[in-house]
Protein backbone atom coordinates (compact mmCIF):
# COMPACT_ATOMS: atom_id res chain seq x y z
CA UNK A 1 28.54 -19.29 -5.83
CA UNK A 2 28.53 -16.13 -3.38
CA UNK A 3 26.46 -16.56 -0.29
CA UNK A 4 25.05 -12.71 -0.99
CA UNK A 5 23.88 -13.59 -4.29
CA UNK A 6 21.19 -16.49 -3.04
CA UNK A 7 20.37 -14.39 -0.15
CA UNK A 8 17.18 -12.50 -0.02
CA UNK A 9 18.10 -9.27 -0.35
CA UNK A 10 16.67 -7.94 2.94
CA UNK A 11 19.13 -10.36 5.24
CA UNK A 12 21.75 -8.70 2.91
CA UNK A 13 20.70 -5.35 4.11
CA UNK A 14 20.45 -6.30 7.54
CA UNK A 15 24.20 -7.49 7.37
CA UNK A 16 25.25 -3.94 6.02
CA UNK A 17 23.26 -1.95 7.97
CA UNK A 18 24.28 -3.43 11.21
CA UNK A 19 27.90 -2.04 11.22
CA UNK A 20 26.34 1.11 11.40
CA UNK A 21 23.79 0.23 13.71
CA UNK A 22 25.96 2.62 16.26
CA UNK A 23 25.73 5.58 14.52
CA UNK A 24 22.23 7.16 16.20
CA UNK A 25 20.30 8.06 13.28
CA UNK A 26 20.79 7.87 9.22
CA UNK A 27 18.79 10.09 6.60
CA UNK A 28 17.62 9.25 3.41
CA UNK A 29 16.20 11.19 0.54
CA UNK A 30 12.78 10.93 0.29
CA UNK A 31 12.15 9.68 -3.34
CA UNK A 32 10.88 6.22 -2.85
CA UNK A 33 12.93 2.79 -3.31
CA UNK A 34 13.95 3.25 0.82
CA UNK A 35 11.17 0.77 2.23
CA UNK A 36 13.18 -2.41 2.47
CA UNK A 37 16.17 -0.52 4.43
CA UNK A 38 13.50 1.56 6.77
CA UNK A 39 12.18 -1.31 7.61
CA UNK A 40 15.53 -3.39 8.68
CA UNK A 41 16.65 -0.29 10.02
CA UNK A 42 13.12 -0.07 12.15
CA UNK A 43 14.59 -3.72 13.43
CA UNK A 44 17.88 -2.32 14.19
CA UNK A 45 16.73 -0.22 16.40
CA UNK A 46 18.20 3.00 13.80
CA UNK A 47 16.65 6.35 13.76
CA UNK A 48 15.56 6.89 10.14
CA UNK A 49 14.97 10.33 8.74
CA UNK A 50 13.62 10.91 5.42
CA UNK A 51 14.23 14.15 3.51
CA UNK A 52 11.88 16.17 2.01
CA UNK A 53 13.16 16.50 -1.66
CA UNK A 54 11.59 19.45 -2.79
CA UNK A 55 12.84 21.50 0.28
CA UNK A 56 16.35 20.11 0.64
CA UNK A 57 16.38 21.06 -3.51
CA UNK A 58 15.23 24.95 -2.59
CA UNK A 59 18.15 24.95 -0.26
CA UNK A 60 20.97 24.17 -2.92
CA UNK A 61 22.93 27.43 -3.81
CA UNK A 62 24.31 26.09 -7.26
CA UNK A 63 22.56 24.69 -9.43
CA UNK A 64 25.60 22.30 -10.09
CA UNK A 65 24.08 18.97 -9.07
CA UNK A 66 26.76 15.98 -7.63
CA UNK A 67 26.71 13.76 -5.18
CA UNK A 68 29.77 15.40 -3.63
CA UNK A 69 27.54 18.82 -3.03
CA UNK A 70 24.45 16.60 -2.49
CA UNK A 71 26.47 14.93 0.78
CA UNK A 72 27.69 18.33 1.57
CA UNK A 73 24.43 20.04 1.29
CA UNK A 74 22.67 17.19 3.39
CA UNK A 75 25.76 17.52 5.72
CA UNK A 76 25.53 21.08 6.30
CA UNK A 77 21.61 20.77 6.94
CA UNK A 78 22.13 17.90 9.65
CA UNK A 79 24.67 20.26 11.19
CA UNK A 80 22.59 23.20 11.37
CA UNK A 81 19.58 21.35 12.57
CA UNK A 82 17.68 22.77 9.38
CA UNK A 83 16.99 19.02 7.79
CA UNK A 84 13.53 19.16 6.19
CA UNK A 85 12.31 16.05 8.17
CA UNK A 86 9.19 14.27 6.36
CA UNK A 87 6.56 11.70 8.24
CA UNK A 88 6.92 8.17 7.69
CA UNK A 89 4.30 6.25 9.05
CA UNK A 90 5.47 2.93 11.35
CA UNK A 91 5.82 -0.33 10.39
CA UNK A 92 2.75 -0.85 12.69
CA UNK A 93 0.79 2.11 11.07
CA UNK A 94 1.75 0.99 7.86
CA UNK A 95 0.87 -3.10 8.22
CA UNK A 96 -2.93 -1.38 9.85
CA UNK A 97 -3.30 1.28 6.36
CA UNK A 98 -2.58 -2.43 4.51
CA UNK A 99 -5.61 -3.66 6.37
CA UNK A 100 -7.55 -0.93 6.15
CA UNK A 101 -6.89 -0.84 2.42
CA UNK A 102 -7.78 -4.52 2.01
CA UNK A 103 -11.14 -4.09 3.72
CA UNK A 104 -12.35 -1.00 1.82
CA UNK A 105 -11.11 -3.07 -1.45
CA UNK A 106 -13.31 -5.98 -0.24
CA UNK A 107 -16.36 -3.88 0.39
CA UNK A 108 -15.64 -2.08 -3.01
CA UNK A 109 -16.19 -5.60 -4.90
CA UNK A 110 -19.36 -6.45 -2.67
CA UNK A 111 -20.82 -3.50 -3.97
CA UNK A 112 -19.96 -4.05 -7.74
CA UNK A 113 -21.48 -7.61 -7.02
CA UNK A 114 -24.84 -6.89 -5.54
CA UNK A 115 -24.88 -4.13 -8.15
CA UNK A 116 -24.15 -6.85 -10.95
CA UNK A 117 -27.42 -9.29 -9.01
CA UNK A 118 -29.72 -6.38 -8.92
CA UNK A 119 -29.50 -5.00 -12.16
CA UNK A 120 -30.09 -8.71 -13.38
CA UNK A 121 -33.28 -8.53 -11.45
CA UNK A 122 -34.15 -5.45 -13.15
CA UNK A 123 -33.72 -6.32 -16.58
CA UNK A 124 -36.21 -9.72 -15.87
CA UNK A 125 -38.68 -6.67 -14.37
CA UNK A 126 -38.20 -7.46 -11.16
CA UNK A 127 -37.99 -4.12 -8.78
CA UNK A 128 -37.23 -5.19 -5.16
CA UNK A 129 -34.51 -2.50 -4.29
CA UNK A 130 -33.30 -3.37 -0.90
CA UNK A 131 -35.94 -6.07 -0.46
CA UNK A 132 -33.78 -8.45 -2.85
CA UNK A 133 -31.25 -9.16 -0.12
CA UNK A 134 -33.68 -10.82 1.86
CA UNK A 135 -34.35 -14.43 2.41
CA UNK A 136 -37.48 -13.68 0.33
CA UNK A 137 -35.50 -11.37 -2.39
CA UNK A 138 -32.98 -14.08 -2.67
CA UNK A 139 -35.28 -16.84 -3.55
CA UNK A 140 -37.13 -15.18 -6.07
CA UNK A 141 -33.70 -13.61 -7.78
CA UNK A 142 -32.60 -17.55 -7.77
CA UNK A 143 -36.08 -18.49 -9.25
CA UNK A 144 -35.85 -15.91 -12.42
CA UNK A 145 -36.19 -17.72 -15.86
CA UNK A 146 -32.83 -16.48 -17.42
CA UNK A 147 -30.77 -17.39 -20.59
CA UNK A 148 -27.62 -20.08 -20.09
CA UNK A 149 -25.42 -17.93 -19.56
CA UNK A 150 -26.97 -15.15 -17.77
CA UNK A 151 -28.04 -17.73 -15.36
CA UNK A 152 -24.33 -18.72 -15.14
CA UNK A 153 -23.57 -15.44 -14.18
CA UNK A 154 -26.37 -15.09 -11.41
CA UNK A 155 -24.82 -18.55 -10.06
CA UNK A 156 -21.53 -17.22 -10.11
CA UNK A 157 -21.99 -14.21 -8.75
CA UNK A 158 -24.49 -15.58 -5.93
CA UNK A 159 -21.50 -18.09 -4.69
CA UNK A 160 -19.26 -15.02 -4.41
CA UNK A 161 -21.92 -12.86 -2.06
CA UNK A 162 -22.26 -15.78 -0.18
CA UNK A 163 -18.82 -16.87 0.00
């Protein structure tokens, strides 16, 4: 069996990439599928530069579309120092939007709970708005008479405020 085919296939792309690692910067076009490589290239130390599409595809002359007059198009931009350049946020930026996204998505479901534990209140008649989160709210939303089930779901749903 080939060593490259039980590889992951980042190490694979870190084993291509770094024969080029002495050529100063690289471009890419900027249509997605280019994370893995940015971020072994970020590693290598490479300059990446990603392309915006939509202005790179204004520039074309002919509407003849290869990969030859792709290259040469992209060529002739690098040359000319007319590459439409588009942000790409840092590995660093991008691992603290992952937390940021996490935490939002958190507060998002603590808000469908307590939503969930105070419109079970209401139904039983009981109208405590923000008073049910307190010590006092919470005992009496644990006391309500409720059906199996229903009282399942309090339980359940109590454990995961809590939690």
């Amino acid at each position: 069996m080939r060593r490259a085919a039980i590889e992951p296939r980042r190490w694979r792309s870190r084993e291509v990439l770094s024969r080029f690692a002495a050529e100063s910067s690289q471009c890419a076009r900027g249509d997605g599928g280019h994370r893995i490589f940015a971020l072994v290239r970020a590693e290598l130390g490479i300059e990446v530069w990603i392309g915006d599409a939509a202005k790179i595809k204004t520039k074309r002359v002919r509407k003849q579309k290869t990969d030859r007059n792709d290259a040469q198009l992209l060529l002739g931009l690098l040359i000319e120092n007319n590459f439409p350049r588009v942000w790409v946020a840092s590995p660093e930026n991008r691992d603290l939007r992952q937390l940021l996204w996490h935490r939002h998505r958190l507060v998002q479901m603590r808000t469908r709970i307590l939503n969930q534990l105070q419109a079970l209140a209401m139904n039983e008649g009981n109208r405590r708005k923000k008073k049910l989160w307190s010590a006092q709210g919470r005992a009496q939303l644990e006391k309500l008479p409720l059906a199996t089930w229903a009282s399942r779901r309090r339980q359940d749903l109590l454990s995961c405020w809590t939690a």
